[in-house]
Protein backbone atom coordinates (compact mmCIF):
# COMPACT_ATOMS: atom_id res chain seq x y z
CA UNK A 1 37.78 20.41 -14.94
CA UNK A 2 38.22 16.79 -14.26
CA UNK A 3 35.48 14.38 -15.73
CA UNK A 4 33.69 12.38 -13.37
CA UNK A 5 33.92 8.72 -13.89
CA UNK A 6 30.15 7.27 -14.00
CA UNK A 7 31.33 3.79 -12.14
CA UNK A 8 32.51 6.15 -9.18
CA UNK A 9 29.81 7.37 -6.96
CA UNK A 10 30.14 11.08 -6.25
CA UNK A 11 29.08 12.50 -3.21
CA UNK A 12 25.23 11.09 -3.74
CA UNK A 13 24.26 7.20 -3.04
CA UNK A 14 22.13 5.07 -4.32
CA UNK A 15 18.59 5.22 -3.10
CA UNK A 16 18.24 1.08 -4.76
CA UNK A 17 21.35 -0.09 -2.59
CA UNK A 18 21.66 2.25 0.36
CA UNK A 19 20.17 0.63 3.22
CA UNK A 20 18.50 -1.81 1.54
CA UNK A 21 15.51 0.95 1.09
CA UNK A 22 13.70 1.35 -2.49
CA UNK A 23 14.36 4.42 -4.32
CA UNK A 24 11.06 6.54 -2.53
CA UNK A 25 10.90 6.39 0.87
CA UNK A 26 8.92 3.63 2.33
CA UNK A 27 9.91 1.09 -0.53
CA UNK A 28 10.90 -2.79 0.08
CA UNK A 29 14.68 -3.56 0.12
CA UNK A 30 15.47 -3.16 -3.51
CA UNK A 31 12.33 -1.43 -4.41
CA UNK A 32 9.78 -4.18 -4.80
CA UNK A 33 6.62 -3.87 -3.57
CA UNK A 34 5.16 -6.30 -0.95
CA UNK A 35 1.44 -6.39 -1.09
CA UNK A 36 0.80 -8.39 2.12
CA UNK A 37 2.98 -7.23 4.58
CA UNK A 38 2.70 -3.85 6.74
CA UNK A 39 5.32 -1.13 6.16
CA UNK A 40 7.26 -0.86 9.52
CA UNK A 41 7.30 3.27 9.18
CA UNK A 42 2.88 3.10 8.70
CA UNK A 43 2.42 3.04 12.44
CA UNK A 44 0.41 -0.14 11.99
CA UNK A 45 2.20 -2.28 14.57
CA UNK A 46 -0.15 -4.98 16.08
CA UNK A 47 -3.05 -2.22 16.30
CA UNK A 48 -6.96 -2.74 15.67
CA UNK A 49 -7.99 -0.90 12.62
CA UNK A 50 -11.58 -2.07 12.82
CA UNK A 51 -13.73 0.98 12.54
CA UNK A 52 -11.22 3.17 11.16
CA UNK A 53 -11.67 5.24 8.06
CA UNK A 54 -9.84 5.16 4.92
CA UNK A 55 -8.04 7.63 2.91
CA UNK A 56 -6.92 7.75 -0.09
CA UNK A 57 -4.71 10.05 -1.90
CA UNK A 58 -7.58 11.87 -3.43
CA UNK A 59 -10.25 11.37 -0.44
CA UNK A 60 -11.86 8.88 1.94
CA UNK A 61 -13.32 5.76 0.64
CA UNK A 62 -15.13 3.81 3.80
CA UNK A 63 -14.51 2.64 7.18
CA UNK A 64 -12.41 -1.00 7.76
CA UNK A 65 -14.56 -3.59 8.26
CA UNK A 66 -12.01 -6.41 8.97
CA UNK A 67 -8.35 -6.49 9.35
CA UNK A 68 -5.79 -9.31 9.12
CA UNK A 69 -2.13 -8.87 10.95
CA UNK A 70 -1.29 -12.63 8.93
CA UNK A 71 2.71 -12.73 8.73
CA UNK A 72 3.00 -12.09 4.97
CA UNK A 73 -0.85 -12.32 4.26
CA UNK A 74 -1.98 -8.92 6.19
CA UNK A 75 -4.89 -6.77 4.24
CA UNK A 76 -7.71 -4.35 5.17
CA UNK A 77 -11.31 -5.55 3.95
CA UNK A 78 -13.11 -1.46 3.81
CA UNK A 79 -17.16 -1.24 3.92
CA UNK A 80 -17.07 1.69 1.03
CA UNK A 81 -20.85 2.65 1.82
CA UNK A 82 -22.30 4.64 -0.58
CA UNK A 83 -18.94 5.39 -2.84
CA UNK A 84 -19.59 2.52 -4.25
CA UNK A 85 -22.67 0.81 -3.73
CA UNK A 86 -22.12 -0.65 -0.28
CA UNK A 87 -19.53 -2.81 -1.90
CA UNK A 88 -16.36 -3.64 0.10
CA UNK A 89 -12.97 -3.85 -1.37
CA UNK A 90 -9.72 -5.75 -0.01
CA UNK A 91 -6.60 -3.86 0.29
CA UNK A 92 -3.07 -5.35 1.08
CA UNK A 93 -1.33 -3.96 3.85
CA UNK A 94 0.88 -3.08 1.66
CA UNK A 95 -0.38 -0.15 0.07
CA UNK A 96 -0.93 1.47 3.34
CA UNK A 97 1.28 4.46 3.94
CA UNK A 98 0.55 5.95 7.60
CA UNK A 99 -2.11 5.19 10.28
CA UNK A 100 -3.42 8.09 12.67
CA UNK A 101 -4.04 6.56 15.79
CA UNK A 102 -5.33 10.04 16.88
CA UNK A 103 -7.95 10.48 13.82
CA UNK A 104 -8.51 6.89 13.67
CA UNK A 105 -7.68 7.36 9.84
CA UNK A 106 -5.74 4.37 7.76
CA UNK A 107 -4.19 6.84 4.40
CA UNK A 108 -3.03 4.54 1.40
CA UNK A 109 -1.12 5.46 -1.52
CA UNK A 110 -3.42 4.66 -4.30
CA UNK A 111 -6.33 6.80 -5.49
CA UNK A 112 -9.55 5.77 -5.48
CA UNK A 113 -9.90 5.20 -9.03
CA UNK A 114 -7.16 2.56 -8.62
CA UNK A 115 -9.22 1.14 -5.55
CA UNK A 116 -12.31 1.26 -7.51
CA UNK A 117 -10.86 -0.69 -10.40
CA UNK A 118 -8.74 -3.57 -8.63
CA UNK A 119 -10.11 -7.20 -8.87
CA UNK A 120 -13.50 -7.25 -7.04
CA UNK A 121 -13.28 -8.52 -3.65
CA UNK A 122 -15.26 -11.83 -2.98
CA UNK A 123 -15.77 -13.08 0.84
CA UNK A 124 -15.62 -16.55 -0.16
CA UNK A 125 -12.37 -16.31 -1.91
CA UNK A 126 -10.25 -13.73 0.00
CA UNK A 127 -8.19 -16.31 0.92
CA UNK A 128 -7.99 -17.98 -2.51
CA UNK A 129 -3.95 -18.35 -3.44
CA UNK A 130 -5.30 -17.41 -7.00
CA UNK A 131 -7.66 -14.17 -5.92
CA UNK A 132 -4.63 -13.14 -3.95
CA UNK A 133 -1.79 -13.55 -6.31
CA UNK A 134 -4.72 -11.34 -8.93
CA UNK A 135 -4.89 -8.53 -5.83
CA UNK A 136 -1.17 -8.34 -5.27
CA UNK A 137 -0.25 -8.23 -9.12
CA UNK A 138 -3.08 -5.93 -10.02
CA UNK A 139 -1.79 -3.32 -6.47
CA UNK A 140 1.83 -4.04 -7.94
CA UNK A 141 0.87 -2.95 -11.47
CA UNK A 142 -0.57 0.55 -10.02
CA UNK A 143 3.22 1.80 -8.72
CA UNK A 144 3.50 3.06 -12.20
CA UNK A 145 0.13 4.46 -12.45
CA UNK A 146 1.22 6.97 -8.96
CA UNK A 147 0.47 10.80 -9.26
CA UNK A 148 3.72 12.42 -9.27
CA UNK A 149 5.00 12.54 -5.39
CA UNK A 150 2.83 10.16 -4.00
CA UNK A 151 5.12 8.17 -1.47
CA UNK A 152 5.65 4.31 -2.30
């Protein structure tokens, strides 16, 4: 039986290099996550979320309130209602996975534990460099945190 040299790639490729795709489907070229910019496969386009609901991996957590389309700034603002006390959170357009146009339903890969938790969202400072950089690091952070087989 011959032994397979490890520096020789065998009849798999790398998810990291292939394509320039991340290791799970849906990833930034090399993997990295990019909290402010739509994923071309969500269906987003240039669409109007306003009004649509939002799911998380684990259930819905409000209807969007706002939505930005900002070239590498782009993020939901979500009225949660009563989940959690009328608050609203801000989500980068990153962590959305898929839009259903049909359904008028926005589904993001985090749970909404990790949504409850992330830095509290503040409509005088959404805009804040600082609040931001906080948002994106804290979303970021959470790619460990994933239940097995959640798409990144």
């Amino acid at each position: 039986m011959d032994r397979l040299d490890p520096h020789t790639a065998h009849g798999t490729t790398d998810p990291m290099v292939d394509d320039g795709q991340g290791a799970i489907a849906g990833g930034a070229p090399g993997g990295a996550f990019n909290p402010w910019s739509y994923r071309d496969e969500a269906g987003v386009a240039d669409a109007d979320l306003v009004g649509y609901k939002v799911e998380a991996t684990d259930g819905g957590i409000g209807k969007i309130d706002e939505a930005s389309h900002e070239v590498g700034g782009s993020y939901l603002v979500v009225d949660t209602g009563p989940w959690i006390f009328g608050k609203k959170v801000m989500l980068p357009a990153g962590t959305i996975n898929q839009v259903d146009h049909d359904d008028r339903k926005v589904h993001v890969d985090r749970t909404k534990d990790q949504i409850k938790a992330a830095p509290e969202y503040d409509e005088t400072s959404h805009s804040d460099p600082a609040y931001r950089d906080k948002l994106g690091g804290y979303y970021d952070d959470t790619y460990g945190n994933l239940p097995p087989g959640t798409a990144r």
